[in-house]
N, C-alpha and C. Protein backbone atom coordinates (compact mmCIF):
# COMPACT_ATOMS: atom_id res chain seq x y z
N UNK A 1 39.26 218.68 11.14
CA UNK A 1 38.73 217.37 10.87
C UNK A 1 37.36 217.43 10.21
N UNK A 2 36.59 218.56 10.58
CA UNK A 2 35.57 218.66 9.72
C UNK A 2 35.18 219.02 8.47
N UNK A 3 36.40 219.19 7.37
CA UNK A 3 36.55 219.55 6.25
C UNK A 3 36.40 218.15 5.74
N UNK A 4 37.30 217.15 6.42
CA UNK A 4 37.21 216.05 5.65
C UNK A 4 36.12 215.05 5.59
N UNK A 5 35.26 215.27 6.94
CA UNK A 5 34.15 214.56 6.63
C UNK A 5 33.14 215.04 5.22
N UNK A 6 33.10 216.73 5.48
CA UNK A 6 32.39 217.25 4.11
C UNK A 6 32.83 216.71 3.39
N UNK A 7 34.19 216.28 3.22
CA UNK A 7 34.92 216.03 1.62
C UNK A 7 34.47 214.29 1.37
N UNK A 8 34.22 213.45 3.01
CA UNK A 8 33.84 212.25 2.51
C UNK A 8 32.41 212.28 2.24
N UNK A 9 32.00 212.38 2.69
CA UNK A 9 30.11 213.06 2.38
C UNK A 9 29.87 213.13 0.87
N UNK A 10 30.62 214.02 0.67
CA UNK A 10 30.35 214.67 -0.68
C UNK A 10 30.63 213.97 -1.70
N UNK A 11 32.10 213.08 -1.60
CA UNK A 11 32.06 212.30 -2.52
C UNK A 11 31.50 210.66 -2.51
N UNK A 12 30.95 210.39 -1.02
CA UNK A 12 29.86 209.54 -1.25
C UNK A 12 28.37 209.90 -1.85
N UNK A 13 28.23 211.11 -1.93
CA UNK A 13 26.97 211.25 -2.29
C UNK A 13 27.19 211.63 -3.61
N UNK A 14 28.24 211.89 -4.33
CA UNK A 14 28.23 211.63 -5.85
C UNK A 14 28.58 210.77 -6.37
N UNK A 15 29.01 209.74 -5.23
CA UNK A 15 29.12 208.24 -6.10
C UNK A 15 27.51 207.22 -6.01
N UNK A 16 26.39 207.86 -5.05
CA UNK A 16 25.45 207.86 -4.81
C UNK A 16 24.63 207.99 -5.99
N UNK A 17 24.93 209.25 -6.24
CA UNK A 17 24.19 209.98 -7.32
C UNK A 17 24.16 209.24 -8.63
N UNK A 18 25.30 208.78 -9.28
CA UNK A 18 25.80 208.16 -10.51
C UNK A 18 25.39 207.22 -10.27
N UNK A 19 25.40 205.86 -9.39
CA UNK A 19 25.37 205.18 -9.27
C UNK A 19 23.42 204.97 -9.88
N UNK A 20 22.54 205.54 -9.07
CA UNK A 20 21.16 205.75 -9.24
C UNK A 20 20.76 206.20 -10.22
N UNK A 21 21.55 207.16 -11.31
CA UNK A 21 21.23 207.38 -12.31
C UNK A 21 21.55 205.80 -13.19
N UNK A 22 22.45 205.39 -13.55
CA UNK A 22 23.09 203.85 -13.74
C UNK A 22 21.78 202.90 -13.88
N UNK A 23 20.90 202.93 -12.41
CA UNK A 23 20.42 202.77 -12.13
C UNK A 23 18.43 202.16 -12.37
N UNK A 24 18.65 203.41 -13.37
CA UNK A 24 17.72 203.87 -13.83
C UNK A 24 16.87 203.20 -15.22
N UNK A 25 16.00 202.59 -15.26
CA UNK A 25 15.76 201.52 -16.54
C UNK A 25 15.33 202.40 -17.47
N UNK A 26 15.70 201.91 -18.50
CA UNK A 26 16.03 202.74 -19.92
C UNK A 26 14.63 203.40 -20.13
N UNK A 27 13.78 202.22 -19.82
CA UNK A 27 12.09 202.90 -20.51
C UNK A 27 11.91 204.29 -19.82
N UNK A 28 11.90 204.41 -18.94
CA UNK A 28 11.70 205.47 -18.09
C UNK A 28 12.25 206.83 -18.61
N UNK A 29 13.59 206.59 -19.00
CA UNK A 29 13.99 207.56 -19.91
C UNK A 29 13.95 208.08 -21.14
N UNK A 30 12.73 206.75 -21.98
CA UNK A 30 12.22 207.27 -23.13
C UNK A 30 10.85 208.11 -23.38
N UNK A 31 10.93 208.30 -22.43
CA UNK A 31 9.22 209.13 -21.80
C UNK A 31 9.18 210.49 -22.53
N UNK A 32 8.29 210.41 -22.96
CA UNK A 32 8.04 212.06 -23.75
C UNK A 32 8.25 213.55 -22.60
N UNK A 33 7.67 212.87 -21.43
CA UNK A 33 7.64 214.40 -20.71
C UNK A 33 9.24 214.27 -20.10
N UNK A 34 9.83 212.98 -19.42
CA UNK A 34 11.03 212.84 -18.80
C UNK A 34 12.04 213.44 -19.97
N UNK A 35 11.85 213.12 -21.20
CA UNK A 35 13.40 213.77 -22.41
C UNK A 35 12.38 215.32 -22.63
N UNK A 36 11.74 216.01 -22.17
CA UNK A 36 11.14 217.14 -22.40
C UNK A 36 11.66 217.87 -21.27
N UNK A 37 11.76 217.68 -20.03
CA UNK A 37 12.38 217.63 -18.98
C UNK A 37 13.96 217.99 -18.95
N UNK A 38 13.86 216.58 -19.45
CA UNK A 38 15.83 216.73 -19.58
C UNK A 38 16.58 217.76 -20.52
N UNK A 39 15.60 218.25 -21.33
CA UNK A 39 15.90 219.05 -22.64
C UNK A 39 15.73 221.20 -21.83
N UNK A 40 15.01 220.87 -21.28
CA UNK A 40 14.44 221.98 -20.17
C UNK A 40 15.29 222.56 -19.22
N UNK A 41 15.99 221.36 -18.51
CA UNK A 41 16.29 221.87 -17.04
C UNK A 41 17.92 222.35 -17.37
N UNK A 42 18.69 222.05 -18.38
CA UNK A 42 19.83 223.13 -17.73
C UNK A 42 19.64 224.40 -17.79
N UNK A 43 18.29 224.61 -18.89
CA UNK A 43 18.44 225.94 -19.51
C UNK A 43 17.86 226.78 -18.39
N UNK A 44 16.62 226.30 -17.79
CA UNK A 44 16.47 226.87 -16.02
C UNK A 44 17.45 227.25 -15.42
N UNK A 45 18.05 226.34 -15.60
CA UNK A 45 19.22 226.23 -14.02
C UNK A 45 20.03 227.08 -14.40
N UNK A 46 20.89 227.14 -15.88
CA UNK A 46 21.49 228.42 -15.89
C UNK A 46 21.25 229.94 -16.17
N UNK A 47 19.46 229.64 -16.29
CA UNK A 47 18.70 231.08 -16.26
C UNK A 47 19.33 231.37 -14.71
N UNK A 48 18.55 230.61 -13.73
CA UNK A 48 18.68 230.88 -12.71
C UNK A 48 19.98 231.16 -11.39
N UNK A 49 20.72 230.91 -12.20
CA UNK A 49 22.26 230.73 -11.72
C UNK A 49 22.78 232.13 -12.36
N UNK A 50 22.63 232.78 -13.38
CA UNK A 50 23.01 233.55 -14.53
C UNK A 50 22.12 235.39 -13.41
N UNK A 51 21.12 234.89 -12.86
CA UNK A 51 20.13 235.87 -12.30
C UNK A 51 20.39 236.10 -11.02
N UNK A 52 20.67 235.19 -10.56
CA UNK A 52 21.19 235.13 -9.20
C UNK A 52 22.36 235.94 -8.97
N UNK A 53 23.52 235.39 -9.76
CA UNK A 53 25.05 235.92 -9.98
C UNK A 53 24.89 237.50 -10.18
N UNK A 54 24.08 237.66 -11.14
CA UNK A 54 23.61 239.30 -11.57
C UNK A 54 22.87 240.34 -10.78
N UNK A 55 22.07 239.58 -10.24
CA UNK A 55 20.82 240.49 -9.49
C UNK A 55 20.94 240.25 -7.81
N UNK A 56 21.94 239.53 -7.17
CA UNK A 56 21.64 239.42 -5.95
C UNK A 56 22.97 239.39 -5.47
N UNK A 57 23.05 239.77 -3.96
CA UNK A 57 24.25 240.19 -3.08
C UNK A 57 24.12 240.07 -1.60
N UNK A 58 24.24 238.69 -1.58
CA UNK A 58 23.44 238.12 0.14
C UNK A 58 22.40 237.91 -0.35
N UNK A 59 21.27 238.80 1.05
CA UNK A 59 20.28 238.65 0.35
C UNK A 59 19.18 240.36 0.60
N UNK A 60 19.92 241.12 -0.52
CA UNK A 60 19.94 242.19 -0.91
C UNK A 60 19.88 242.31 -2.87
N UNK A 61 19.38 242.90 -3.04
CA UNK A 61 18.62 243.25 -5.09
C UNK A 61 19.88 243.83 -5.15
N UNK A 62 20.89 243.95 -6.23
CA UNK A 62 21.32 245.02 -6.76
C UNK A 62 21.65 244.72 -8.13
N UNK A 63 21.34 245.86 -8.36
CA UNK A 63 21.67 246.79 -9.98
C UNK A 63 22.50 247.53 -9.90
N UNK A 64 23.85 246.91 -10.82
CA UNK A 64 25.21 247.79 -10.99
C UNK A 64 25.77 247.29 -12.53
N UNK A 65 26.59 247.24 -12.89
CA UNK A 65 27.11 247.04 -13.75
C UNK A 65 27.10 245.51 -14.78
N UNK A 66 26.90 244.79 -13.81
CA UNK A 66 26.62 243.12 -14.43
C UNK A 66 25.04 243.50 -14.78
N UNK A 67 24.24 243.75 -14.34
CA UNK A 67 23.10 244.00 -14.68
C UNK A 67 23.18 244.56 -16.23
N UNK A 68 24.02 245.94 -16.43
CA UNK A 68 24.00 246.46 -17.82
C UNK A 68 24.67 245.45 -18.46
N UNK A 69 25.61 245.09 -18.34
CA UNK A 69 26.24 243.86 -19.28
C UNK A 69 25.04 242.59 -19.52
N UNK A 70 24.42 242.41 -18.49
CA UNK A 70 23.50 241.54 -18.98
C UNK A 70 22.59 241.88 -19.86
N UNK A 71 21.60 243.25 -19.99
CA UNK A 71 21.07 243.58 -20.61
C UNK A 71 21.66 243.85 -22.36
N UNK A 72 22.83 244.58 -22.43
CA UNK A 72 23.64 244.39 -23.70
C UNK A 72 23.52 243.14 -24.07
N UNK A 73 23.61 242.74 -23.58
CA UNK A 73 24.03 240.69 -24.18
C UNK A 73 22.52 240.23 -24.41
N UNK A 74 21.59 240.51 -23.73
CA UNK A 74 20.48 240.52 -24.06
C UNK A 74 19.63 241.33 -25.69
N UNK A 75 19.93 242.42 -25.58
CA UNK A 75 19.85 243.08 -26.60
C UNK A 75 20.49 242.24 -27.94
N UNK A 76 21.90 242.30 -28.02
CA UNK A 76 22.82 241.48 -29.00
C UNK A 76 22.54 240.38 -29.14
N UNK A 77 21.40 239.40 -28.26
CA UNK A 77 20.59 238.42 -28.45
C UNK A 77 19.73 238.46 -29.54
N UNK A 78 18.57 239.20 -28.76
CA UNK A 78 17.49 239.63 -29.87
C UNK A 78 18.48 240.07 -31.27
N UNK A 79 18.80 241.07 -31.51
CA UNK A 79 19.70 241.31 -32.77
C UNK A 79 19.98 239.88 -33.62
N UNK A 80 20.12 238.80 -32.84
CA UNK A 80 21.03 237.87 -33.64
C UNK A 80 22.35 237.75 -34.17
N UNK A 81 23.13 238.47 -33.07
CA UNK A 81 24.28 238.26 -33.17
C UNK A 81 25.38 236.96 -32.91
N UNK A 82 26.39 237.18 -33.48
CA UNK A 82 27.16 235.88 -33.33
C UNK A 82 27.63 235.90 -31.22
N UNK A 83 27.78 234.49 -31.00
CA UNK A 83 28.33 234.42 -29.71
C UNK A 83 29.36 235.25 -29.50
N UNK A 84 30.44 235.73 -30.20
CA UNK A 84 31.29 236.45 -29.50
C UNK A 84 31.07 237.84 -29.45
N UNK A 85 30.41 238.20 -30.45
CA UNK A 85 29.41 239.52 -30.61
C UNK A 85 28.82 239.88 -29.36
N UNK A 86 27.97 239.12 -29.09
CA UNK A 86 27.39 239.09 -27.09
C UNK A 86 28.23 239.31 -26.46
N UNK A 87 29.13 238.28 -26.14
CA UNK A 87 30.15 238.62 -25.10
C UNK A 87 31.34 239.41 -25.24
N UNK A 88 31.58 240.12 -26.27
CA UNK A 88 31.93 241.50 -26.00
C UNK A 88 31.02 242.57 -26.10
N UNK A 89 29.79 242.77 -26.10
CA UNK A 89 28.73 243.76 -25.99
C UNK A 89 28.73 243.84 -24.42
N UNK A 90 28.30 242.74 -23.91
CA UNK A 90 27.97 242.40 -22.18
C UNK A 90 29.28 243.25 -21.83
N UNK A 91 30.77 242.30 -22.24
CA UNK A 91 31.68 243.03 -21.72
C UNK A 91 32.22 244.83 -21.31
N UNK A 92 32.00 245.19 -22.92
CA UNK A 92 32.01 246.47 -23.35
C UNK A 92 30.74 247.42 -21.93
N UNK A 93 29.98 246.98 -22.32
CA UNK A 93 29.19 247.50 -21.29
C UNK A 93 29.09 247.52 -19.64
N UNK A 94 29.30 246.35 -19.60
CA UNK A 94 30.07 246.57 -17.48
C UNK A 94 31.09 247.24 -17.74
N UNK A 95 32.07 247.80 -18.23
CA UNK A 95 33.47 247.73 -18.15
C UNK A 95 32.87 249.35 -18.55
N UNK A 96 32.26 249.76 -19.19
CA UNK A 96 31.68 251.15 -19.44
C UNK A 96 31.20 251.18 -18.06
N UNK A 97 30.25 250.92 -17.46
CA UNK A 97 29.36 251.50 -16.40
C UNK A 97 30.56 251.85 -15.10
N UNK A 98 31.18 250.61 -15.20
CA UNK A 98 31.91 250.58 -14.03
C UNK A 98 32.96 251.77 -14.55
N UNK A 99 33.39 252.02 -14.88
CA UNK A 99 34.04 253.09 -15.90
C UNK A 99 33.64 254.81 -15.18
N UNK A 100 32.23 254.57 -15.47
CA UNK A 100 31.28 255.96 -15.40
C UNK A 100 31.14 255.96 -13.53
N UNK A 101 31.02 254.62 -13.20
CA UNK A 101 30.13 254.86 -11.69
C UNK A 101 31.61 254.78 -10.81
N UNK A 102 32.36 254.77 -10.92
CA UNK A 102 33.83 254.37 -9.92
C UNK A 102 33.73 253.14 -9.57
């Protein structure tokens, strides 16, 4: 029974959510720092989501193979390579390490 309260919760609080954005008077959103903001924060969030996924395990550091794939893809960044260029560099490279390390 307690799955479904999470499940009502959750989708009251994203009908919450929308609703308050809706909400929200237009001026407010023509604000130089608020659309500076808005222009900002996914790219955080999927820094930080992207670092997390890579670099952490509980809450233990590790460096293994997503780490080198990240760095390749990083590299093939700087380079200026095309998007799929990256993501088979990243690929190529976990798939190597893990390869080398068992």
């Amino acid at each position: 029974m307690n799955i479904w309260i999470a499940i009502g919760v959750t989708a009251v609080g994203c009908y919450a959510v929308k609703l308050i954005g809706l909400l929200v008077p237009a001026g407010a959103l023509e604000r130089p720092v608020v659309k500076r903001l808005a222009a900002l924060l996914p790219v955080a969030l999927l820094a930080a989501l992207t670092a997390q996924q890579t670099f952490a395990d509980g809450r233990t550091l590790v460096l293994d193979a997503k780490a080198a794939g990240l760095a390749a893809a990083a590299v093939a960044l700087l380079l200026r390579a095309p998007f799929l260029v990256i993501v088979a560099a990243a690929v190529v490279a976990t798939a190597g390490v893990r390869a080398l390390t068992g």
